[in-house]
N, C-alpha and C. Protein backbone atom coordinates (compact mmCIF):
# COMPACT_ATOMS: atom_id res chain seq x y z
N UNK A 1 116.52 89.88 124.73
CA UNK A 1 115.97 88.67 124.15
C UNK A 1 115.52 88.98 122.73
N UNK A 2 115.96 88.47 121.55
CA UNK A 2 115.41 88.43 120.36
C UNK A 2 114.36 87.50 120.03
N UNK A 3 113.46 88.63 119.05
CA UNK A 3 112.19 87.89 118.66
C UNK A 3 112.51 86.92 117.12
N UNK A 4 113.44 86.62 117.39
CA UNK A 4 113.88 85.98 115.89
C UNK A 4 115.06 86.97 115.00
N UNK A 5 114.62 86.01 113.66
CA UNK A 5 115.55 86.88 112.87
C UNK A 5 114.78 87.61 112.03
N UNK A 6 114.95 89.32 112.33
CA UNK A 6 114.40 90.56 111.11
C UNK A 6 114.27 90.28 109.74
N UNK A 7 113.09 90.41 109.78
CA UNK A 7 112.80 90.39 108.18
C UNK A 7 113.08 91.58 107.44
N UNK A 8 113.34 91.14 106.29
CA UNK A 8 113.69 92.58 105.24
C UNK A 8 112.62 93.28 105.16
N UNK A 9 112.72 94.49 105.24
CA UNK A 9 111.43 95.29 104.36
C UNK A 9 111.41 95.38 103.40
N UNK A 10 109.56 94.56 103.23
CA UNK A 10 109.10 94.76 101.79
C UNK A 10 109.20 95.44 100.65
N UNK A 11 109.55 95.08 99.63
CA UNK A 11 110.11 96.05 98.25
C UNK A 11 108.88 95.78 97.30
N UNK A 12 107.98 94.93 97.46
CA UNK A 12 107.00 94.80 96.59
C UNK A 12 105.73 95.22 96.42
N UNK A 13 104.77 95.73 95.73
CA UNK A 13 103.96 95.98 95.99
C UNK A 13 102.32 94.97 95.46
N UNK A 14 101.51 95.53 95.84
CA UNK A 14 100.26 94.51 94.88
C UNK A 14 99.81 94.98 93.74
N UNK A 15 100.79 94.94 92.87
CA UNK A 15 100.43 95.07 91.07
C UNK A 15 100.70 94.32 90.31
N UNK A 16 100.27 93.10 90.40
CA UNK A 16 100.08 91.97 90.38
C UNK A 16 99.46 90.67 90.12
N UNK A 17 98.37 90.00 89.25
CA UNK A 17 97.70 88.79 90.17
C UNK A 17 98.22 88.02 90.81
N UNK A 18 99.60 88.17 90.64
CA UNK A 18 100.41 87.13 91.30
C UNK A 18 100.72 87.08 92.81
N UNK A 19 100.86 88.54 93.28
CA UNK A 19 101.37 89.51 94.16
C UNK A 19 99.92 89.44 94.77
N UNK A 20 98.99 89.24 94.62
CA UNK A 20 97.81 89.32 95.32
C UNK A 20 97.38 88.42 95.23
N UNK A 21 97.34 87.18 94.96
CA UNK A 21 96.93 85.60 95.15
C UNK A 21 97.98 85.72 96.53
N UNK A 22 99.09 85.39 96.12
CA UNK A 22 100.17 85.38 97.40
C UNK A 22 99.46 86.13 98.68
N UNK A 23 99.17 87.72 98.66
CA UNK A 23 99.22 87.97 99.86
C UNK A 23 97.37 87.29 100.69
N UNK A 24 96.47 87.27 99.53
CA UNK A 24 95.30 86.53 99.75
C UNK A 24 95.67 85.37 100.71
N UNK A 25 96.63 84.45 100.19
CA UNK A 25 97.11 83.15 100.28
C UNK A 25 97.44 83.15 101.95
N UNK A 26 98.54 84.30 102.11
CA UNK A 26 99.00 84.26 103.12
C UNK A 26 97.72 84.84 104.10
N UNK A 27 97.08 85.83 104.26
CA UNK A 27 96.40 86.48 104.98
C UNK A 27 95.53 84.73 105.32
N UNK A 28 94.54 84.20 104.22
CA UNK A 28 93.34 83.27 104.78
C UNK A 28 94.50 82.63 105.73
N UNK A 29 95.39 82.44 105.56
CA UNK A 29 95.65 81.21 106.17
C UNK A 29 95.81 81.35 107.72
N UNK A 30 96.21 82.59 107.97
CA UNK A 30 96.37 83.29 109.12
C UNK A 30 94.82 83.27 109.94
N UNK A 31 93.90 83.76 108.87
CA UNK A 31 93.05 83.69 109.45
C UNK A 31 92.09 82.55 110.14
N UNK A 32 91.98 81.65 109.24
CA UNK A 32 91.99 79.98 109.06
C UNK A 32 92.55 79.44 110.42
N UNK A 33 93.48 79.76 110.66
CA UNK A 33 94.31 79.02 111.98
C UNK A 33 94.31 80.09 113.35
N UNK A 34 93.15 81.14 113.12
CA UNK A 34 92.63 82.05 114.17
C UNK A 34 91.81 82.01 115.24
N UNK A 35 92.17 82.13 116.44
CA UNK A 35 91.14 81.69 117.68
C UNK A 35 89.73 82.07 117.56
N UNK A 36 89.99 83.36 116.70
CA UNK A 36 88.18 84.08 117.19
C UNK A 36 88.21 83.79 115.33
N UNK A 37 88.62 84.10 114.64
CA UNK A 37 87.92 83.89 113.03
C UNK A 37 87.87 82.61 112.37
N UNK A 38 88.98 81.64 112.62
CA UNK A 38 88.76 80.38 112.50
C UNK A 38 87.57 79.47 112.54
N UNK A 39 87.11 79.52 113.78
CA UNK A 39 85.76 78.91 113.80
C UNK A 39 84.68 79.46 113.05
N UNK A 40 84.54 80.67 112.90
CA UNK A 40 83.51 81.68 111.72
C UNK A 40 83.56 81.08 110.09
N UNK A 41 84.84 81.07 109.82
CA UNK A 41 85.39 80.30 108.46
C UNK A 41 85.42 78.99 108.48
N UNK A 42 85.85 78.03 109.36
CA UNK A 42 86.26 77.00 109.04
C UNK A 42 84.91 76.21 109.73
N UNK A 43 84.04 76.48 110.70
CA UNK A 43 83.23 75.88 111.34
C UNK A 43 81.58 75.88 111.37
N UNK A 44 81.46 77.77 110.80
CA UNK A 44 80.20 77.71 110.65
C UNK A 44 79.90 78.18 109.52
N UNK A 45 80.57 78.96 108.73
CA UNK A 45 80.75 78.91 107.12
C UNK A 45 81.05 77.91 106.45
N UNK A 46 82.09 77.06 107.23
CA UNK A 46 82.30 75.76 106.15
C UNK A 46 82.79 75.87 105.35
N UNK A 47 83.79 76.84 105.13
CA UNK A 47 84.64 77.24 103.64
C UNK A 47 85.19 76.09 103.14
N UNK A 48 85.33 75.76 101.70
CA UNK A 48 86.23 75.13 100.79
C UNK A 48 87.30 76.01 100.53
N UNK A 49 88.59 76.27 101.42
CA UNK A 49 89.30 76.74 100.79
C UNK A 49 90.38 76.78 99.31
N UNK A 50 90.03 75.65 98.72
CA UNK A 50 90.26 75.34 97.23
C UNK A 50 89.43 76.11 96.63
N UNK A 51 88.04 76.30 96.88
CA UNK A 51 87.04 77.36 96.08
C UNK A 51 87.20 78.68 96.13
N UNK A 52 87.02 78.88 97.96
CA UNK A 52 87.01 80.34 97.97
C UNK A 52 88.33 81.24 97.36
N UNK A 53 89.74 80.48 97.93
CA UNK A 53 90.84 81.42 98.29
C UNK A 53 90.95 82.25 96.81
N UNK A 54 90.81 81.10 95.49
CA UNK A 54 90.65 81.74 94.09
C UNK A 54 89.75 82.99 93.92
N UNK A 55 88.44 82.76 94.56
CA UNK A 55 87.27 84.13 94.61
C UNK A 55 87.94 84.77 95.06
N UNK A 56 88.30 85.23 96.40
CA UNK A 56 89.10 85.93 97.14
C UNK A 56 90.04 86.68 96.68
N UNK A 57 91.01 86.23 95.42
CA UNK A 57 92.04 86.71 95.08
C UNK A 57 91.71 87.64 94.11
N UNK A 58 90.28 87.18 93.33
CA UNK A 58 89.89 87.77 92.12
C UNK A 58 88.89 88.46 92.16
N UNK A 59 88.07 88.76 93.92
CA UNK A 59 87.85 89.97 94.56
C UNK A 59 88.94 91.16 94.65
N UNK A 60 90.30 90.94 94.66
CA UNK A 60 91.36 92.16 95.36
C UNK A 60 91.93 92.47 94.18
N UNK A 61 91.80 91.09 93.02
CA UNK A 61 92.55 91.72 91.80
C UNK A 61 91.30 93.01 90.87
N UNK A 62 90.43 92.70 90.92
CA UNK A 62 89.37 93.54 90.13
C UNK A 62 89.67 94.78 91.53
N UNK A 63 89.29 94.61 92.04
CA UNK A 63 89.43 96.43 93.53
C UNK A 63 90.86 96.54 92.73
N UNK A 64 91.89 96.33 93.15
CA UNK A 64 93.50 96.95 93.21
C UNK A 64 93.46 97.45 91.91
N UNK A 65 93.65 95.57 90.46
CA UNK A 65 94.16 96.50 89.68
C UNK A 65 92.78 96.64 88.23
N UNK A 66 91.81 96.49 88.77
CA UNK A 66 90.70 96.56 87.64
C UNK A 66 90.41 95.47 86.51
N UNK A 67 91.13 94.24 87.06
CA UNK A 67 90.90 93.02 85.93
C UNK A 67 89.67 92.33 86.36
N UNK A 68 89.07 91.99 85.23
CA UNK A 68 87.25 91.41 85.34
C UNK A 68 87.36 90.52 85.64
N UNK A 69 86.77 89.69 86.42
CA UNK A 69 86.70 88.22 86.44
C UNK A 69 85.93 87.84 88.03
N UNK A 70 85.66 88.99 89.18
CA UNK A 70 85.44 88.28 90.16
C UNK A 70 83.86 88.50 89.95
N UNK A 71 82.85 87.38 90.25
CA UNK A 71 81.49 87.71 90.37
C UNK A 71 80.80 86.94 91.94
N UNK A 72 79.85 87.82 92.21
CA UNK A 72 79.57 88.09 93.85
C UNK A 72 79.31 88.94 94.75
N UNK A 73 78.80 88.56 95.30
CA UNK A 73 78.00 89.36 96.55
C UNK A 73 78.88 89.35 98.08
N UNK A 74 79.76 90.13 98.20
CA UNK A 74 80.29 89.98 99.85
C UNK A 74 79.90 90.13 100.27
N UNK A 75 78.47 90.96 100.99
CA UNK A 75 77.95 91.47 101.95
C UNK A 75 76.76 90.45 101.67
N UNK A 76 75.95 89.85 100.86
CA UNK A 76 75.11 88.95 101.10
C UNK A 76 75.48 87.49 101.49
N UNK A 77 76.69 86.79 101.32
CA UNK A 77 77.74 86.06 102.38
C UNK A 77 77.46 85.79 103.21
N UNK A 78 78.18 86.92 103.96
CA UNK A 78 78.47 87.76 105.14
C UNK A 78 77.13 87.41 105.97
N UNK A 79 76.19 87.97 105.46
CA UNK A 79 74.64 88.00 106.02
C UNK A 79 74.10 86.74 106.38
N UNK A 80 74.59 85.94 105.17
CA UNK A 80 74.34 84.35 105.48
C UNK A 80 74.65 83.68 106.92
N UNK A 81 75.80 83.57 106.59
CA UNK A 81 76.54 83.68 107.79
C UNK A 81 76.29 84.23 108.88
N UNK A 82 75.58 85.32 109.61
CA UNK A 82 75.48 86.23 110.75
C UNK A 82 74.27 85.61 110.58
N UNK A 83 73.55 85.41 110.03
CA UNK A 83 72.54 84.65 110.58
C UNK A 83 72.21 83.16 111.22
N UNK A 84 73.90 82.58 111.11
CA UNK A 84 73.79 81.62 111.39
C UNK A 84 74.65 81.39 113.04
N UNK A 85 75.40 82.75 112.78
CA UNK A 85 76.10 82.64 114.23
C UNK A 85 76.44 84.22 114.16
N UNK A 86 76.00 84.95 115.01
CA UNK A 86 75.99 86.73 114.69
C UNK A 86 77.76 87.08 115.01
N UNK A 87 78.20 87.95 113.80
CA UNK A 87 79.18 88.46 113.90
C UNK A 87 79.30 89.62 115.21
N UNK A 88 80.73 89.82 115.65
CA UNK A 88 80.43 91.05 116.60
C UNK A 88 81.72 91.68 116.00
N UNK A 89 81.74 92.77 116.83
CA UNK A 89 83.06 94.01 116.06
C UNK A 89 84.25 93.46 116.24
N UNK A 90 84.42 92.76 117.09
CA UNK A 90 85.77 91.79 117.49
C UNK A 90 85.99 91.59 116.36
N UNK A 91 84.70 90.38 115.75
CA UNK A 91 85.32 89.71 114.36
C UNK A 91 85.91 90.81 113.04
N UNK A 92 85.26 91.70 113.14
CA UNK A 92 85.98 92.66 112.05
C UNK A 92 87.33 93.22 112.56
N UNK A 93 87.62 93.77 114.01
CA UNK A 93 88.55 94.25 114.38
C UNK A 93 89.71 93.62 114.11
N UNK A 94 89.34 92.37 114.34
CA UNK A 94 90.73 90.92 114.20
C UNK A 94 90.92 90.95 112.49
N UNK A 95 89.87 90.84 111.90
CA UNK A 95 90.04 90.46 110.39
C UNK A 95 90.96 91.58 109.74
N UNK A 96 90.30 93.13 110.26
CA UNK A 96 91.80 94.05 109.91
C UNK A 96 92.73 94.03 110.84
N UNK A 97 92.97 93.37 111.78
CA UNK A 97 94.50 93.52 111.97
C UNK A 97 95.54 92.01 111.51
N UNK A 98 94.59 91.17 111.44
CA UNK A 98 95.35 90.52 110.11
C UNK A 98 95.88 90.81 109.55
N UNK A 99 94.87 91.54 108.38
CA UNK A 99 94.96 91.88 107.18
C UNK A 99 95.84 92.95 107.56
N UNK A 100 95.96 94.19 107.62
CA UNK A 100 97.19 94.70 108.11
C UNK A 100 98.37 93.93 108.30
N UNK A 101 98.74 93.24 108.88
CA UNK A 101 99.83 92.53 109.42
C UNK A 101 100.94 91.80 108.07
N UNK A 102 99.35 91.09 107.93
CA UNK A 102 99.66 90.45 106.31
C UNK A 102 100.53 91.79 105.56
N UNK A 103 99.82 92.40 105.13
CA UNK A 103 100.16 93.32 104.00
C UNK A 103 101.65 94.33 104.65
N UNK A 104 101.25 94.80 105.56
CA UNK A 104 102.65 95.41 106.42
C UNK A 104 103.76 94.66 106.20
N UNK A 105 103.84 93.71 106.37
CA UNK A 105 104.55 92.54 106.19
C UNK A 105 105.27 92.14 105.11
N UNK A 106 104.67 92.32 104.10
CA UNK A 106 104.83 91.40 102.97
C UNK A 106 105.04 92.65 101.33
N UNK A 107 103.94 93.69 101.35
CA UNK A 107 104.32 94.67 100.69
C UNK A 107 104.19 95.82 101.31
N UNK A 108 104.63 96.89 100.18
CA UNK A 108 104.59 98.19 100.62
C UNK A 108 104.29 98.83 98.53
N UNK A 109 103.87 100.38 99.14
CA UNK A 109 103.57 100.88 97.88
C UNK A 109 101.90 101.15 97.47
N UNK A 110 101.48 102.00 96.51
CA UNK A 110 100.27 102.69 96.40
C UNK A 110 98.94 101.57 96.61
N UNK A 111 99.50 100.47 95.78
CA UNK A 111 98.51 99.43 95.88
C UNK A 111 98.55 98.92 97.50
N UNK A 112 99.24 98.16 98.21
CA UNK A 112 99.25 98.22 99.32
C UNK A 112 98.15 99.09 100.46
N UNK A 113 98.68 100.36 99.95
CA UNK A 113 97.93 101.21 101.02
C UNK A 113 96.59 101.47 100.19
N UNK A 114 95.72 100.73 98.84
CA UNK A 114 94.72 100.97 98.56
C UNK A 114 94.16 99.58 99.27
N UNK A 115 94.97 98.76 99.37
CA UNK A 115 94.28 97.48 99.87
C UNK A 115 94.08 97.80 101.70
N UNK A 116 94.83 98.43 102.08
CA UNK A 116 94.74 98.64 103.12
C UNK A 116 93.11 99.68 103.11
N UNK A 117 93.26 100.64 103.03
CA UNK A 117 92.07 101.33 102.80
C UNK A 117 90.70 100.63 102.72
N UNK A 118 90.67 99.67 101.52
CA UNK A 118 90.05 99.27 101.29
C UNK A 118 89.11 97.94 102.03
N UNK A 119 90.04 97.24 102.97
CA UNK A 119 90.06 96.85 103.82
C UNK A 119 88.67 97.03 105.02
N UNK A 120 89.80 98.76 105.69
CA UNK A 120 88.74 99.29 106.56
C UNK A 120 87.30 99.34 105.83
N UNK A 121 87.24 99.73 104.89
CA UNK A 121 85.99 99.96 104.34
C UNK A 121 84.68 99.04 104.30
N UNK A 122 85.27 97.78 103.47
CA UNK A 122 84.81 96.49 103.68
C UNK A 122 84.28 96.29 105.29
N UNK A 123 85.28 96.26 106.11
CA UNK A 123 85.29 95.89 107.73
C UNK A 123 83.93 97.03 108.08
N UNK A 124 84.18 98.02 107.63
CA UNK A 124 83.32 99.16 108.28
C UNK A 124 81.64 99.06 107.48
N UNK A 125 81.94 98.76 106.71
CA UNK A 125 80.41 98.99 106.00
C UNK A 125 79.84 97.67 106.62
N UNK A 126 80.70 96.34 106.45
CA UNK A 126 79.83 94.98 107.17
C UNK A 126 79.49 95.04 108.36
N UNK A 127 80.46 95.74 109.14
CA UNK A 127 80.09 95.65 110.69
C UNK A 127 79.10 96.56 110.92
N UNK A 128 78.72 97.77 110.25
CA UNK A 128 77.85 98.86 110.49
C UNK A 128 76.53 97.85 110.24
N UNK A 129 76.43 97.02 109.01
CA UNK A 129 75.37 96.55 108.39
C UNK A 129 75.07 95.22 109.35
N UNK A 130 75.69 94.57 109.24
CA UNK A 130 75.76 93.64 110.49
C UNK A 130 75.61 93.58 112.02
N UNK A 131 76.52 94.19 112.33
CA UNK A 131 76.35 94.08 113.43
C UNK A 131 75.72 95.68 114.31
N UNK A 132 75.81 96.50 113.69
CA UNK A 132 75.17 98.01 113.99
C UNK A 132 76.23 99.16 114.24
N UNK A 133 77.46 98.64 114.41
CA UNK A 133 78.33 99.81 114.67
C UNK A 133 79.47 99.26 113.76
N UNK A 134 80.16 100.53 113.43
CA UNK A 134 81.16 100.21 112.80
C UNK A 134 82.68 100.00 113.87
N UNK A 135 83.34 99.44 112.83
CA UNK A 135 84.52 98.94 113.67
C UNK A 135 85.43 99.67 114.79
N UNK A 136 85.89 98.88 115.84
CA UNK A 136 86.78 100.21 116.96
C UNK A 136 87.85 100.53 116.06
N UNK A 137 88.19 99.99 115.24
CA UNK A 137 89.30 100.76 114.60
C UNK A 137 89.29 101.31 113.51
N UNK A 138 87.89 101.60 113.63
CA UNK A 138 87.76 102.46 111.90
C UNK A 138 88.16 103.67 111.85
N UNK A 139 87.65 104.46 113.02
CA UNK A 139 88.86 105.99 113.16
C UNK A 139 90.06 105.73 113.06
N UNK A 140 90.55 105.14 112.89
CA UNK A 140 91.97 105.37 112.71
C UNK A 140 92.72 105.54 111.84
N UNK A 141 91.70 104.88 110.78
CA UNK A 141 92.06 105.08 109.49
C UNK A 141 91.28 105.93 108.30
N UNK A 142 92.08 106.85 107.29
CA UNK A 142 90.80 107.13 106.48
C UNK A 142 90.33 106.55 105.30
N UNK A 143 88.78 106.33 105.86
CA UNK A 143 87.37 106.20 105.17
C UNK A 143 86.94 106.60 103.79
N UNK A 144 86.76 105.64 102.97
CA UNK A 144 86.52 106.20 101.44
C UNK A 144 85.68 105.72 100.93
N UNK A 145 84.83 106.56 100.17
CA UNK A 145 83.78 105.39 99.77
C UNK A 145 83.35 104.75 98.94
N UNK A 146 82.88 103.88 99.00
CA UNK A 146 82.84 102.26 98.63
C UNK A 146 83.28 101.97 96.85
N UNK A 147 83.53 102.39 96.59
CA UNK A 147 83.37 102.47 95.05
C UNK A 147 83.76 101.05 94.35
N UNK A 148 85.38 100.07 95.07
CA UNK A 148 85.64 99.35 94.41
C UNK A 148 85.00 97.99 94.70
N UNK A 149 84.00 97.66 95.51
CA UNK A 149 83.77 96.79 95.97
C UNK A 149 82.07 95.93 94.70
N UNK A 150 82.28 94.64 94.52
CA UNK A 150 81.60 94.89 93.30
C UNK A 150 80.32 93.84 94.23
N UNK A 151 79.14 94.27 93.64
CA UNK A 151 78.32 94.04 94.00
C UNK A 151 77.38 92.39 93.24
């Protein structure tokens, strides 16, 4: 039984703003239309996704490729939020395997696997701070620290 038709492997990577609006683009939306993150975003956050998805993009473009422009607090958000409905490790676990999926998917190459990285990190430092433990799937990957994430 085929699962469809094979996609090509990715030739692109995220060096880009363009290349990283896109994979931003694609990842929320995934997430957005998610059993367990959906309601977090769309129900008790209340996102404008016309507002955020732009922040979002110009969060990954300043981390990846060092262009100025994103200003913000992710982890004070975040906090907002968990106080209004408490995050658990699920919610981070799901958010990186999205995000994985997304990016597996779509590119490959140094930036890629910094977004990937970077990722866990994010996932691991919120859930440690949040919720008290860090993510089940943070061993799995390696851990770096925090440097690009802007405060």
């Amino acid at each position: 039984m085929s699962s469809g038709p094979r996609r090509p492997p990715p030739t692109r990577d995220l060096d880009t703003p363009a290349e990283i609006t896109e994979m931003v683009r694609r990842f929320y939306q995934d997430v957005a239309q998610d059993d367990l993150l959906g309601p977090m975003f769309n129900d008790v956050a209340q996102v404008d996704w016309n507002e955020h998805l732009p922040k979002l993009a110009a969060f990954w473009a300043r981390a990846l490729l060092g262009i100025e422009g994103y200003v913000g607090n992710p982890y004070r958000a975040h906090a907002l939020i968990n106080d209004r409905a408490p995050f658990t490790v699920a919610h981070f676990d799901r958010w990186l395997e999205l995000f994985h999926d997304t990016v597996e998917l779509g590119w490959t190459g140094p930036n890629a696997q910094r977004a990937l990285t970077l990722a866990h990190n994010v996932a691991r430092v919120h859930a440690s701070q949040l919720v008290g433990n860090a993510t089940s799937t943070g061993s799995e990957r390696p851990l770096l620290p925090l440097v690009s994430e802007p405060t």
